[in-house]
PDB file of N, CA and C in Angstrom:
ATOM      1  N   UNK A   1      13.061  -2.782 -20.909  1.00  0.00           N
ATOM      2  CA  UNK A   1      12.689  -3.801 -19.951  1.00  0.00           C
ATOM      3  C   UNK A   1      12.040  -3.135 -18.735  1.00  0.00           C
ATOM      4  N   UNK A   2      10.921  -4.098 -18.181  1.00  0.00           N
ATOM      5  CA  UNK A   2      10.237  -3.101 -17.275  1.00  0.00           C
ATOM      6  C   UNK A   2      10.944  -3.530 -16.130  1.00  0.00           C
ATOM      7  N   UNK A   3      10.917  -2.508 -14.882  1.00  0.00           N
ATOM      8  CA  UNK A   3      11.617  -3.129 -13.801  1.00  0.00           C
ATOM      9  C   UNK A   3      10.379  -4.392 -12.638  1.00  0.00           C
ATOM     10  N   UNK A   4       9.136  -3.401 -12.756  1.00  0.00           N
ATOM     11  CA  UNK A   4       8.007  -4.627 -12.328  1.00  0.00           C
ATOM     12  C   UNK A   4       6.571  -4.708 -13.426  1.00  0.00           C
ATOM     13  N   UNK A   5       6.738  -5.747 -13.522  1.00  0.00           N
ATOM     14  CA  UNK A   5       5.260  -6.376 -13.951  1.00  0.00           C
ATOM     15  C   UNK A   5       4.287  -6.706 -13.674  1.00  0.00           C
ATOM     16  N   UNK A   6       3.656  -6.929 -14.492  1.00  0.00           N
ATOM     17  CA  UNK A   6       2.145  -7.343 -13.557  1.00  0.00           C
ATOM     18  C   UNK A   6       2.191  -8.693 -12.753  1.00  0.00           C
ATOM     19  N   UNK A   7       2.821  -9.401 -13.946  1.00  0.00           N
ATOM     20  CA  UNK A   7       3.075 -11.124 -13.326  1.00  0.00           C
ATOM     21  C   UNK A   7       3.912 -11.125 -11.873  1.00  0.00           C
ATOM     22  N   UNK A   8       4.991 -10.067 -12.265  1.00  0.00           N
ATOM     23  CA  UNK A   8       5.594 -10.422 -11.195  1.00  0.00           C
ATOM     24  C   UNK A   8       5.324  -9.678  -9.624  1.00  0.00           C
ATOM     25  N   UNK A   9       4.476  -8.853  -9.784  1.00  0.00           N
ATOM     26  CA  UNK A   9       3.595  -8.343  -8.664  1.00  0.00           C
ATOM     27  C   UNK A   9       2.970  -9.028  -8.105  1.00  0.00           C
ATOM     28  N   UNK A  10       2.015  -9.693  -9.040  1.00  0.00           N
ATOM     29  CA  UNK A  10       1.226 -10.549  -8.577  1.00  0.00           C
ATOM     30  C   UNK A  10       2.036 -11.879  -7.547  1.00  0.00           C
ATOM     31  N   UNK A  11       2.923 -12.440  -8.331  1.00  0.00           N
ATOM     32  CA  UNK A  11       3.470 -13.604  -8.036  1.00  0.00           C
ATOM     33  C   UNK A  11       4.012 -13.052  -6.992  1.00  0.00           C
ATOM     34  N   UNK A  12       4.398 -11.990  -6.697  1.00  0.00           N
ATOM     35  CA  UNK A  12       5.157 -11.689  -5.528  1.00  0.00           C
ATOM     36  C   UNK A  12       4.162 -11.823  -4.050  1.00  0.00           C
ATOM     37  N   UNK A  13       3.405 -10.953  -3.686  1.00  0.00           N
ATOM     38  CA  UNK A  13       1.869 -11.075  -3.170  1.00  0.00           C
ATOM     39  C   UNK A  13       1.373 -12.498  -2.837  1.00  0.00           C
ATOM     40  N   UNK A  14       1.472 -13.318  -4.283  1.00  0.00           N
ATOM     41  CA  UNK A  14       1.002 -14.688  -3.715  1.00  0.00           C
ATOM     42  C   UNK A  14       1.930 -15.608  -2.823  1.00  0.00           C
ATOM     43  N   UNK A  15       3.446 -15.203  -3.336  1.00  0.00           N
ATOM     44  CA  UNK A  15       4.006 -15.852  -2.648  1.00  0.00           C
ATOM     45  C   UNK A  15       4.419 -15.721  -1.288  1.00  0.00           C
ATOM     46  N   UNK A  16       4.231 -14.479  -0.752  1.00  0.00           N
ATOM     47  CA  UNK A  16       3.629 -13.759   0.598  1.00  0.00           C
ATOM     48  C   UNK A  16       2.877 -14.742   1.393  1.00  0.00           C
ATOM     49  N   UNK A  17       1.717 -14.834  -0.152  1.00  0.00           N
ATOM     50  CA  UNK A  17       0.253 -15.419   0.527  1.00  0.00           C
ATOM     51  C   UNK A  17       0.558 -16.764   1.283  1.00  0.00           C
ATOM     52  N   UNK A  18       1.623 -17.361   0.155  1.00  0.00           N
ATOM     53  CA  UNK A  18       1.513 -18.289   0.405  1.00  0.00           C
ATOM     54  C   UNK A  18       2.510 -18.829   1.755  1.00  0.00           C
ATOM     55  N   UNK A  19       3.132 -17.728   2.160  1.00  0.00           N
ATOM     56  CA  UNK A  19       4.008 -18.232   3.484  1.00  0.00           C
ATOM     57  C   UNK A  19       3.188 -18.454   4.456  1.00  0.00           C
ATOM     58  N   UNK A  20       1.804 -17.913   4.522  1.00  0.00           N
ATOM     59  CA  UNK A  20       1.087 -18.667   5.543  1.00  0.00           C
ATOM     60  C   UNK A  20       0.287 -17.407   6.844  1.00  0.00           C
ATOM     61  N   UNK A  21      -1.301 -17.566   6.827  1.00  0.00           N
ATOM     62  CA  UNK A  21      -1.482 -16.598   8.133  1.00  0.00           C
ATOM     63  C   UNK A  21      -2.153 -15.799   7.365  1.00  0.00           C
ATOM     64  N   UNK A  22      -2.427 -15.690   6.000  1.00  0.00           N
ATOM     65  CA  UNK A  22      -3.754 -14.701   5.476  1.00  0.00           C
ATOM     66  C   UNK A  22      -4.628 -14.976   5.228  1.00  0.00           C
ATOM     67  N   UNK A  23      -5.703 -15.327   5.694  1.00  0.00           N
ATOM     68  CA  UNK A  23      -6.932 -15.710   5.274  1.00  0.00           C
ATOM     69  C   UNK A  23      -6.984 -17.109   4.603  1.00  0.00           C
ATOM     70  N   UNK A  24      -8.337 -17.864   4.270  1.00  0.00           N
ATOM     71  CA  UNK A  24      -8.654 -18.541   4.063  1.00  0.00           C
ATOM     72  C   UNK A  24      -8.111 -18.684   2.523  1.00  0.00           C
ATOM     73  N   UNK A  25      -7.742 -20.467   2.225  1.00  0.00           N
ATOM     74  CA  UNK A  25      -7.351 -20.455   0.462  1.00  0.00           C
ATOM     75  C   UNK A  25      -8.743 -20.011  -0.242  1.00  0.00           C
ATOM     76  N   UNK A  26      -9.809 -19.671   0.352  1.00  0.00           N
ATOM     77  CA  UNK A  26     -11.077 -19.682  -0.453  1.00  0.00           C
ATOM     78  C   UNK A  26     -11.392 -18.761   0.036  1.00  0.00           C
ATOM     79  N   UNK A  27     -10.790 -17.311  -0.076  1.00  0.00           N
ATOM     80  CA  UNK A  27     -10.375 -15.936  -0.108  1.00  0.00           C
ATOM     81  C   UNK A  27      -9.856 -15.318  -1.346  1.00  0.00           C
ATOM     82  N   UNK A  28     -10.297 -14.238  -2.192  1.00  0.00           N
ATOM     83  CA  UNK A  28      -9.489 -14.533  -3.294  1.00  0.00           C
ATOM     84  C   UNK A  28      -8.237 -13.522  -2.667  1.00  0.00           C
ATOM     85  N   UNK A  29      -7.445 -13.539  -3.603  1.00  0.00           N
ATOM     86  CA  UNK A  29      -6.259 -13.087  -3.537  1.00  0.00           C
ATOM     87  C   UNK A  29      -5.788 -11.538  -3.176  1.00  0.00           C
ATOM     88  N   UNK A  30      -7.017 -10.781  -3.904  1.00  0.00           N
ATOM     89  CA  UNK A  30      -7.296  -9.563  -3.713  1.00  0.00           C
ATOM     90  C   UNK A  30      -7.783  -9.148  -2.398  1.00  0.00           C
ATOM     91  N   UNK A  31      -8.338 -10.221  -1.646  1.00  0.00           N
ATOM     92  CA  UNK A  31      -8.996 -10.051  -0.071  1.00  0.00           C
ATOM     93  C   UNK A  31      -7.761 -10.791   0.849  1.00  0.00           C
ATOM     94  N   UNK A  32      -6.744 -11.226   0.340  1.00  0.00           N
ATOM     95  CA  UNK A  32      -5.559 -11.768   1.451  1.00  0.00           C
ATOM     96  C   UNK A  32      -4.621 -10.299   1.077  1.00  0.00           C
ATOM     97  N   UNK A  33      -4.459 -10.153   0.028  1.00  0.00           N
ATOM     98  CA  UNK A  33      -3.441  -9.230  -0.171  1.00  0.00           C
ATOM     99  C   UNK A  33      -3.675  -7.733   0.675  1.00  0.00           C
ATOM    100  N   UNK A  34      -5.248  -7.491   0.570  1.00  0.00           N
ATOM    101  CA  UNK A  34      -5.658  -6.453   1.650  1.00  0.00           C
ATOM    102  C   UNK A  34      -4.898  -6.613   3.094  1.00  0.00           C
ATOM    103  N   UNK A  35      -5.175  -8.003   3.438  1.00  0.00           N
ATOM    104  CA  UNK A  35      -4.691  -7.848   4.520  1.00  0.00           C
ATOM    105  C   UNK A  35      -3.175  -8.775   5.215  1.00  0.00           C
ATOM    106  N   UNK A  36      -1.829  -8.524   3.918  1.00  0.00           N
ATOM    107  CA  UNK A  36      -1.195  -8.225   4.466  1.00  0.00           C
ATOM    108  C   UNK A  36      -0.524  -6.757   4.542  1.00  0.00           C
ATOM    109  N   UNK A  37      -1.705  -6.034   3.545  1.00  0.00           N
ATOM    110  CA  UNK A  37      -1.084  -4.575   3.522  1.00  0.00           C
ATOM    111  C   UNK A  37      -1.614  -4.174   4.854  1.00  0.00           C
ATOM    112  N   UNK A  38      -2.868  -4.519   5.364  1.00  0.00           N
ATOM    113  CA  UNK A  38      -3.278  -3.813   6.810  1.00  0.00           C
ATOM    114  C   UNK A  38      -2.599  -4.495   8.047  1.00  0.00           C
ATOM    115  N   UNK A  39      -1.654  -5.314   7.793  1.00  0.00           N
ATOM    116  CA  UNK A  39      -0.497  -5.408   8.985  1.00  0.00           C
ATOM    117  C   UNK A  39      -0.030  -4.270   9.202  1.00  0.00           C
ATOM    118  N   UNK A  40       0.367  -3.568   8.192  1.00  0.00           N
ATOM    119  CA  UNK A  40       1.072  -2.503   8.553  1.00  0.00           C
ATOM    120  C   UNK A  40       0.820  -1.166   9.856  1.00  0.00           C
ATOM    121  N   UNK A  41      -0.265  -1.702   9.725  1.00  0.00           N
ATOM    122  CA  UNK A  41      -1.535  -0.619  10.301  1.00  0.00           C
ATOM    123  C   UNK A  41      -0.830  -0.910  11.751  1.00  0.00           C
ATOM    124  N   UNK A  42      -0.512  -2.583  12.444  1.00  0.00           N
ATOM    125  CA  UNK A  42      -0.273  -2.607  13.229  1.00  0.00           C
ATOM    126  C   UNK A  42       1.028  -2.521  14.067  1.00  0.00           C
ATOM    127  N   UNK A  43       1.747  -2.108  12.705  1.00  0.00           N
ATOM    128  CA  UNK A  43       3.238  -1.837  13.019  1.00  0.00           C
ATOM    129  C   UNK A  43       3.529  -0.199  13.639  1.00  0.00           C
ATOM    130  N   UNK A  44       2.238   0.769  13.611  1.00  0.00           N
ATOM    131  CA  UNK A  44       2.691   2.124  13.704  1.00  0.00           C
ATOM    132  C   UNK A  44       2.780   2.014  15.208  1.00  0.00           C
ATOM    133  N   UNK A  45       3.527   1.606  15.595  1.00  0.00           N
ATOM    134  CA  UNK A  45       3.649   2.142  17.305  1.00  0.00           C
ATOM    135  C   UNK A  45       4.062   3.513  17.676  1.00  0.00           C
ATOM    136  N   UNK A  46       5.407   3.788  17.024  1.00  0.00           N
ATOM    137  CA  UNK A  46       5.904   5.046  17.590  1.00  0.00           C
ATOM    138  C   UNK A  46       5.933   6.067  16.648  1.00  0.00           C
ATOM    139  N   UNK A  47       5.338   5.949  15.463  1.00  0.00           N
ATOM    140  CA  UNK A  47       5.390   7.930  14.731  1.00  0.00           C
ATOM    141  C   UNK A  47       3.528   7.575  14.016  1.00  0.00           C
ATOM    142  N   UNK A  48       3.411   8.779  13.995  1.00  0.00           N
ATOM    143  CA  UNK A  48       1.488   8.928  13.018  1.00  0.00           C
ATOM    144  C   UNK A  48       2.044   8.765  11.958  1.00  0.00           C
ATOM    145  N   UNK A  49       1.046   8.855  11.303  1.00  0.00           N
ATOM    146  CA  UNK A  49       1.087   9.461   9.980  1.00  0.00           C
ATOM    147  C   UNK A  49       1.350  11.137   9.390  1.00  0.00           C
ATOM    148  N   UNK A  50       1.410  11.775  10.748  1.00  0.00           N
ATOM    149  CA  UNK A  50       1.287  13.476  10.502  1.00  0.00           C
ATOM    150  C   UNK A  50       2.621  13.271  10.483  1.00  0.00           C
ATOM    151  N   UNK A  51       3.727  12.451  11.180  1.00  0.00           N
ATOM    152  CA  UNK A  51       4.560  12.861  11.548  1.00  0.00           C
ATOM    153  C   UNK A  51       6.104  12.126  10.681  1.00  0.00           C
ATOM    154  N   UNK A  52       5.233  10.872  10.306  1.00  0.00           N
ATOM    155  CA  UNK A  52       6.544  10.172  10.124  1.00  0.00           C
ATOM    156  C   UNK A  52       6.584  10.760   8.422  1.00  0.00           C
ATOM    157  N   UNK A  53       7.562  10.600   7.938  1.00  0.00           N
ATOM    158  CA  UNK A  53       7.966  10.721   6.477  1.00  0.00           C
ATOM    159  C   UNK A  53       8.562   8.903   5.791  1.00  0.00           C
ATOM    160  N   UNK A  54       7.891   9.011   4.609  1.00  0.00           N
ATOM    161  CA  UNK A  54       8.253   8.037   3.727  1.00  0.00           C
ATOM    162  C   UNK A  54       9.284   8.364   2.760  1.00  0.00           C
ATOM    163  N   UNK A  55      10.121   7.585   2.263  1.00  0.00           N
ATOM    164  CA  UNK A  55      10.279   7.313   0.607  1.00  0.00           C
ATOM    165  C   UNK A  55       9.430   7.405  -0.497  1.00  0.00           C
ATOM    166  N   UNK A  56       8.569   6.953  -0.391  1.00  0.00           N
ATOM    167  CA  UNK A  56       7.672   6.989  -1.544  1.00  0.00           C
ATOM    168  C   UNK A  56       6.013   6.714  -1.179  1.00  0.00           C
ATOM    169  N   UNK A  57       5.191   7.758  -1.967  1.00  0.00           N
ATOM    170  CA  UNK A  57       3.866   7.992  -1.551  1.00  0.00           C
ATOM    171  C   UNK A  57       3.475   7.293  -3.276  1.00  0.00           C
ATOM    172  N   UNK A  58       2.866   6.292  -2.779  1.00  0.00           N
ATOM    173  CA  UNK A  58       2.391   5.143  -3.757  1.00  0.00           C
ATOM    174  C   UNK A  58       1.238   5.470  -4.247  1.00  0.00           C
ATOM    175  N   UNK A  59       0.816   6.331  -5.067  1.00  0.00           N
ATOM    176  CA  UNK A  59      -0.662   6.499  -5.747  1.00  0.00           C
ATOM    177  C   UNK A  59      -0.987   5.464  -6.564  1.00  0.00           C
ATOM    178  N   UNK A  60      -2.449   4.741  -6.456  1.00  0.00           N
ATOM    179  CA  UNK A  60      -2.954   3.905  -7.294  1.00  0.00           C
ATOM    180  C   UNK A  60      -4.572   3.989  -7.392  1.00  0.00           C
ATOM    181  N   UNK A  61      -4.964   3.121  -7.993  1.00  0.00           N
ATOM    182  CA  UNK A  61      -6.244   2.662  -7.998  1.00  0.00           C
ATOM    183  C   UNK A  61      -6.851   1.652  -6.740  1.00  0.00           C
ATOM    184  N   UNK A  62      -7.723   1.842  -6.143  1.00  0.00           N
ATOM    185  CA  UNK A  62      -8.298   1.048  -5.322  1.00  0.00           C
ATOM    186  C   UNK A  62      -8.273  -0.626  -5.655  1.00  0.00           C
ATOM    187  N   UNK A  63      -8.853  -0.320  -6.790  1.00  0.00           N
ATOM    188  CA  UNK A  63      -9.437  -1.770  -7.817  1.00  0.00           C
ATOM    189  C   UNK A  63      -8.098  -2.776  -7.802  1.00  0.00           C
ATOM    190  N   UNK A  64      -7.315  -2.325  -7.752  1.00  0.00           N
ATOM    191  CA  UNK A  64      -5.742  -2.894  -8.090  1.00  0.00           C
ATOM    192  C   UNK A  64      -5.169  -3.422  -6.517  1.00  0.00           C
ATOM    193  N   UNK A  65      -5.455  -3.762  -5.290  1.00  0.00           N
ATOM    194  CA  UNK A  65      -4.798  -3.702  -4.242  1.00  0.00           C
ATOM    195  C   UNK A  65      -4.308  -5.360  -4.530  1.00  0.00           C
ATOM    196  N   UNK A  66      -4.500  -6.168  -5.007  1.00  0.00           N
ATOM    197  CA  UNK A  66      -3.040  -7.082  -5.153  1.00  0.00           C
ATOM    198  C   UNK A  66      -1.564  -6.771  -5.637  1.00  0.00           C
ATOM    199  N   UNK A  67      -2.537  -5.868  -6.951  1.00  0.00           N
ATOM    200  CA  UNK A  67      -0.922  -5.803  -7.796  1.00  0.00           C
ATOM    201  C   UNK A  67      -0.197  -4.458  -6.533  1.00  0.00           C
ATOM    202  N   UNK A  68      -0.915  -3.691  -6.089  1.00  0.00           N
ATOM    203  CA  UNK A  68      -0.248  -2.612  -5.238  1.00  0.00           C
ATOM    204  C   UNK A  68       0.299  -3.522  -3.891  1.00  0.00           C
ATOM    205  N   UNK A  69      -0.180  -4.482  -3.786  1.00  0.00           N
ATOM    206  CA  UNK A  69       0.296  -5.211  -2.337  1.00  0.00           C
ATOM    207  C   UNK A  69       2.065  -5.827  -3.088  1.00  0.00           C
ATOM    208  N   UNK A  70       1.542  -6.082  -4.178  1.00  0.00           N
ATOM    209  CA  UNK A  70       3.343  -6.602  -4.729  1.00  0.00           C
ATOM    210  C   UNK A  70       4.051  -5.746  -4.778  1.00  0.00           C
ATOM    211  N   UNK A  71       3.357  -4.636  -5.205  1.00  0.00           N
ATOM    212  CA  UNK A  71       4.521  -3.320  -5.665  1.00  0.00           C
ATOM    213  C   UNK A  71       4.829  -3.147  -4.379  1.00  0.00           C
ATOM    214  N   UNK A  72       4.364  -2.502  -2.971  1.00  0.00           N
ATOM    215  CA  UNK A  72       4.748  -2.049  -2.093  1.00  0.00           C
ATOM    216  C   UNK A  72       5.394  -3.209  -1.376  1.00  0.00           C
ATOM    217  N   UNK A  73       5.456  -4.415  -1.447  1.00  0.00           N
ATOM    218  CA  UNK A  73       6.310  -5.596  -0.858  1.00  0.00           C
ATOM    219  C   UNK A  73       7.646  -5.215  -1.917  1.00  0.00           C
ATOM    220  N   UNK A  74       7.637  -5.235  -2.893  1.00  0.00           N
ATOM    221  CA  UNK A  74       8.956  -5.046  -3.849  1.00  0.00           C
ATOM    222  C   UNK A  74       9.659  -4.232  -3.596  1.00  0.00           C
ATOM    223  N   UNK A  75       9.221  -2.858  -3.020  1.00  0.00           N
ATOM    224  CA  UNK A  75       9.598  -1.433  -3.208  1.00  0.00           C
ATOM    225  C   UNK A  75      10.757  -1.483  -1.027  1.00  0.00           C
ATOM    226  N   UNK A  76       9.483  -2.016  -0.613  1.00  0.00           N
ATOM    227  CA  UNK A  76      10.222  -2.470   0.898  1.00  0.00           C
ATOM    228  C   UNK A  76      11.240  -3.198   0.600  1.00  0.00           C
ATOM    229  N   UNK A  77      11.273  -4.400  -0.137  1.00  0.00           N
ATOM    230  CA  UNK A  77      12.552  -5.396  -0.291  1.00  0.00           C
ATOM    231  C   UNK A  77      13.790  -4.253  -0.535  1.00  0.00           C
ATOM    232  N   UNK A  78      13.450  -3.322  -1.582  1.00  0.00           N
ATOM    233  CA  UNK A  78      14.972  -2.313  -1.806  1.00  0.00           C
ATOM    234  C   UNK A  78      15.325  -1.025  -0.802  1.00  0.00           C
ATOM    235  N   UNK A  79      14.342  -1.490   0.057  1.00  0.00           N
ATOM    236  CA  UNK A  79      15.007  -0.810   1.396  1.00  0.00           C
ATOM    237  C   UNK A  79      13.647   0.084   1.488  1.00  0.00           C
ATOM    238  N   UNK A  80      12.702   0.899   0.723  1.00  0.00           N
ATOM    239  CA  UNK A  80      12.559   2.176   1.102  1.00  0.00           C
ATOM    240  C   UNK A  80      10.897   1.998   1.555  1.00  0.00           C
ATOM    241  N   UNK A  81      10.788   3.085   2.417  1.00  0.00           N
ATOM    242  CA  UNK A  81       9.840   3.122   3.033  1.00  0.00           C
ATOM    243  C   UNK A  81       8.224   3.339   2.000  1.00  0.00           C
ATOM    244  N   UNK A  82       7.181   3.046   2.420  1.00  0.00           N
ATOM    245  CA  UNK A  82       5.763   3.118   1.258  1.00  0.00           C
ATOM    246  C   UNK A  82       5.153   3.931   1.923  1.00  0.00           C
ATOM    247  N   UNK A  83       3.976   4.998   1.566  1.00  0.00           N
ATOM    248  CA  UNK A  83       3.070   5.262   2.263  1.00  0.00           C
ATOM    249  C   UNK A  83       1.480   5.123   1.240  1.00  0.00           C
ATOM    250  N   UNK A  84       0.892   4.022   1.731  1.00  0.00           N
ATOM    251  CA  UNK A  84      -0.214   3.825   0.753  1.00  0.00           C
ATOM    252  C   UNK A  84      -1.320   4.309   1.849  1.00  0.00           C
ATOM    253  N   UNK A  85      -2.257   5.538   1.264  1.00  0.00           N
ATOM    254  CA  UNK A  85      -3.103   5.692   1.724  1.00  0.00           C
ATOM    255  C   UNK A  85      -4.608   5.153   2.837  1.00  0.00           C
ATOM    256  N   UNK A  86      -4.751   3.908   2.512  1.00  0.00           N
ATOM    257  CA  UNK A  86      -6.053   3.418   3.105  1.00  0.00           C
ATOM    258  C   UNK A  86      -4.858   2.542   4.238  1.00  0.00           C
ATOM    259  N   UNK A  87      -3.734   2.425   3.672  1.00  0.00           N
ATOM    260  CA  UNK A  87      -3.070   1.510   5.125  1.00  0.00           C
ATOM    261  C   UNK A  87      -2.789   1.984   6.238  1.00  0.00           C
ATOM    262  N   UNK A  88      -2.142   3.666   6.116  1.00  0.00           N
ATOM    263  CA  UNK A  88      -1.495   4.253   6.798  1.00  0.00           C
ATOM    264  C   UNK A  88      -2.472   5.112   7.412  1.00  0.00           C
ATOM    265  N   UNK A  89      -3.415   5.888   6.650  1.00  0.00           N
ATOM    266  CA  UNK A  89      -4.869   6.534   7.444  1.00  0.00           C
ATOM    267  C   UNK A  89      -6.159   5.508   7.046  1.00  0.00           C
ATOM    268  N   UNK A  90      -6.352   4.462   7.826  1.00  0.00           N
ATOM    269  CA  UNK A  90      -7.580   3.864   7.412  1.00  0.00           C
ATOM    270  C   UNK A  90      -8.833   4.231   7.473  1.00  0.00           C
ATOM    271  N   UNK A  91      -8.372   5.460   8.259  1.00  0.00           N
ATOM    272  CA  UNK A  91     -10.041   6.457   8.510  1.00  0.00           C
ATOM    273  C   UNK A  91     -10.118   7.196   7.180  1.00  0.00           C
ATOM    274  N   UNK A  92      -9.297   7.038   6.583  1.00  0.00           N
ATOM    275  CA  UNK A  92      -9.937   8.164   5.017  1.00  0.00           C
ATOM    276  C   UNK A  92     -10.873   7.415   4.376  1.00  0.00           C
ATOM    277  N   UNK A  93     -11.520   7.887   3.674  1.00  0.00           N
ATOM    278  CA  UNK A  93     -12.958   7.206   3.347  1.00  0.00           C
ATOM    279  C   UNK A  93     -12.540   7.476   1.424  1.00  0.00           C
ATOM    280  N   UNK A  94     -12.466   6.546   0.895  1.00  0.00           N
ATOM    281  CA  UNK A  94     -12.049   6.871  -0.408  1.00  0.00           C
ATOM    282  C   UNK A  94     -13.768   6.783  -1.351  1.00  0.00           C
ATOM    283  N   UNK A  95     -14.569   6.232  -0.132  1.00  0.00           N
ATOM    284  CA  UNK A  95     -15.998   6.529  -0.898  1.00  0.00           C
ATOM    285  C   UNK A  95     -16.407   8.236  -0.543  1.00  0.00           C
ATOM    286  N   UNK A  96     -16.033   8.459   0.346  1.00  0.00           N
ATOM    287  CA  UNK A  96     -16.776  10.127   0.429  1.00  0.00           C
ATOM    288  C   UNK A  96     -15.339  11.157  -0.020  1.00  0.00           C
ATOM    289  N   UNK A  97     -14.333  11.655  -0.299  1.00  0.00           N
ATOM    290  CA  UNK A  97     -13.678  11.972  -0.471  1.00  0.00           C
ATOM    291  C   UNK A  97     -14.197  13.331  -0.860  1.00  0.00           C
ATOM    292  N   UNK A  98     -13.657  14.425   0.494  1.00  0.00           N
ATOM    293  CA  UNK A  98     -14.089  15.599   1.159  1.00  0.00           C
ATOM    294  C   UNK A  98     -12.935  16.522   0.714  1.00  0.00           C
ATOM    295  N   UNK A  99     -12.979  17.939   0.940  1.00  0.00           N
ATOM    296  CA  UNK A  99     -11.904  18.901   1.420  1.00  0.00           C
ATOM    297  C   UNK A  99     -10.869  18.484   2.197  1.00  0.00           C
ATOM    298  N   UNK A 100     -11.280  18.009   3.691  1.00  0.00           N
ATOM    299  CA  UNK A 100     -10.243  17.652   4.387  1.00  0.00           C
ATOM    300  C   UNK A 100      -9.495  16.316   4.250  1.00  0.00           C
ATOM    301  N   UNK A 101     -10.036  15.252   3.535  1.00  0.00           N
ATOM    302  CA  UNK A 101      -9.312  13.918   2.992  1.00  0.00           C
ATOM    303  C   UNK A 101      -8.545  14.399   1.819  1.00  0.00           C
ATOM    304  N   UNK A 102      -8.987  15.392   1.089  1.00  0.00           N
ATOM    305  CA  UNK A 102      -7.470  16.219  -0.252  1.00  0.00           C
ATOM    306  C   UNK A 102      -6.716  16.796   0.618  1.00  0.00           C
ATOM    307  N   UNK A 103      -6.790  17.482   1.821  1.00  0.00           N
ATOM    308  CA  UNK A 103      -5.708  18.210   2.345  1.00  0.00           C
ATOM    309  C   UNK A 103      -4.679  17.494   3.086  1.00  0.00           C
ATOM    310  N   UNK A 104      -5.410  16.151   3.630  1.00  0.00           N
ATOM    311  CA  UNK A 104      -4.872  15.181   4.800  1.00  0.00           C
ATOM    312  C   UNK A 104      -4.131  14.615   3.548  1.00  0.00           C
ATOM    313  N   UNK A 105      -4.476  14.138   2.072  1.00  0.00           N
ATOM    314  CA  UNK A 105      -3.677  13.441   1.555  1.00  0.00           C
ATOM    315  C   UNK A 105      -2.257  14.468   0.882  1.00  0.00           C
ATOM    316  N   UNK A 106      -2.679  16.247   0.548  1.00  0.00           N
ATOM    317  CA  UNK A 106      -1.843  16.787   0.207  1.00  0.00           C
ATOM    318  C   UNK A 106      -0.143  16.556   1.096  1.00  0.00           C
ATOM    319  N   UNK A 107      -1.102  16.988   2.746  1.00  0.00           N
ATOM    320  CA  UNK A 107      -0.243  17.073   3.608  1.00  0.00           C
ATOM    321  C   UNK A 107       0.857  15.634   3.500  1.00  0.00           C
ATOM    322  N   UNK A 108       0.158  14.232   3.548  1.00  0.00           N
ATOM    323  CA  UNK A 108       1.100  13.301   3.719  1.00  0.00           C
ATOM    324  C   UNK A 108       1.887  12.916   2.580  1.00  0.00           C
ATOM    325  N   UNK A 109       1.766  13.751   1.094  1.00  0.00           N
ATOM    326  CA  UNK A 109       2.613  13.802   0.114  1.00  0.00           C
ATOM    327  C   UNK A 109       3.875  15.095   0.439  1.00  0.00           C
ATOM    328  N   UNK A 110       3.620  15.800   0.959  1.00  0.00           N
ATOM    329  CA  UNK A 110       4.550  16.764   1.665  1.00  0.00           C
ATOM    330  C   UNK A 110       5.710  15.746   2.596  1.00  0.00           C
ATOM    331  N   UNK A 111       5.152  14.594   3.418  1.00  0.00           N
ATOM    332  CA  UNK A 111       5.999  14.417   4.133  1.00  0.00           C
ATOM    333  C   UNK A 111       6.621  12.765   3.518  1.00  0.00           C
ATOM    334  N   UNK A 112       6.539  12.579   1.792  1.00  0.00           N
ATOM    335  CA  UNK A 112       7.385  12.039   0.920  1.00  0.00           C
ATOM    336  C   UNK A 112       8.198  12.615  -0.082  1.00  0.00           C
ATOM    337  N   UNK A 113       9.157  11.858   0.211  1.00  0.00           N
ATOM    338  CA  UNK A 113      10.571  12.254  -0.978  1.00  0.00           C
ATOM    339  C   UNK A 113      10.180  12.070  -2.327  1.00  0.00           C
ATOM    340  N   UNK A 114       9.063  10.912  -2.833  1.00  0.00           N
ATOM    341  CA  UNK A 114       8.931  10.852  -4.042  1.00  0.00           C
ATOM    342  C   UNK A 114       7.455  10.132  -3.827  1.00  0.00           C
ATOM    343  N   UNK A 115       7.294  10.366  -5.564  1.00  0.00           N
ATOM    344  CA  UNK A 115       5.687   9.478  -5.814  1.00  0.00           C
ATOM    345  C   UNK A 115       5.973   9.074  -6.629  1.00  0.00           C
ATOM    346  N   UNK A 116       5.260   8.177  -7.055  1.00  0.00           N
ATOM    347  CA  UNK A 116       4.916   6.932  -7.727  1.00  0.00           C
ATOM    348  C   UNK A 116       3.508   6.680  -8.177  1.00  0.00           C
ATOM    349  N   UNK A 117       3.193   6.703  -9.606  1.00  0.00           N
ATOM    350  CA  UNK A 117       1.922   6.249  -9.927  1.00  0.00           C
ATOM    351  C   UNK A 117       2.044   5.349 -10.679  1.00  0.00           C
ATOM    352  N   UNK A 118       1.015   4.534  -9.887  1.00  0.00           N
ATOM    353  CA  UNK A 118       0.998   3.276 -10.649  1.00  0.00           C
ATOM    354  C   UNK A 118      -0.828   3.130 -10.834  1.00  0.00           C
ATOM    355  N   UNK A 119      -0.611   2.986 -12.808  1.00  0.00           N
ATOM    356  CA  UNK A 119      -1.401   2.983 -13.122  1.00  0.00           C
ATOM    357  C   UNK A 119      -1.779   1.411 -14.281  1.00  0.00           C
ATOM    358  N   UNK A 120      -2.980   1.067 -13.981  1.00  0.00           N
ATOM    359  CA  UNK A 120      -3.407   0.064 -14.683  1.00  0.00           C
ATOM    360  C   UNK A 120      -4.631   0.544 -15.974  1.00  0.00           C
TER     361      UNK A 120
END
């Protein structure tokens, strides 16, 4: 038995969506779910990204940011902290991806306890 699914990622995300405050219903789902992952962005008041440490450093596919918006809502519900790349450094550029965006991402896997790939 799997512990998450696709359905239930999804459904999770929508039902997010659907509490109200993301974008337009004539948004698809994949463009609300972006942005309740970039709330997060506005939660960093008091640690960076150099500094703070996660639970879990969430590797995925770009293409996928609904089903990753469920997973990382699911993964928060059991307490533990996420660190998804484009949320937490939004200056990394996943179209030019340099020397120093592999080292910036080495470094912020250093400052997680675990990873996670989630692959579609």
């Amino acid at each position: 038995m799997a512990l998450f699914t696709e359905d239930r990622l999804r459904n999770r995300v929508r039902n997010q969506l659907s509490k109200g405050g993301y974008g337009s219903i004539y948004d698809s789902y994949e463009t609300r779910a972006k942005q309740i992952l970039n709330e997060s962005i506005s939660r960093q008041k008091l640690f960076s990204s150099q500094s703070k440490t996660y639970d879990i450093f969430l590797s995925h596919s770009s293409s996928d940011s609904e089903i990753v918006a469920g997973l990382k809502l699911e993964i928060e519900d059991l307490g533990y902290s996420v660190y998804v790349d484009w949320i937490e450094d939004p200056l990394l550029s996943r179209a030019n991806v340099t020397k120093e965006t592999a080292l910036t991402l080495q470094e912020r896997m250093k400052n997680c306890k675990s990873l996670i790939y989630a692959f579609s």
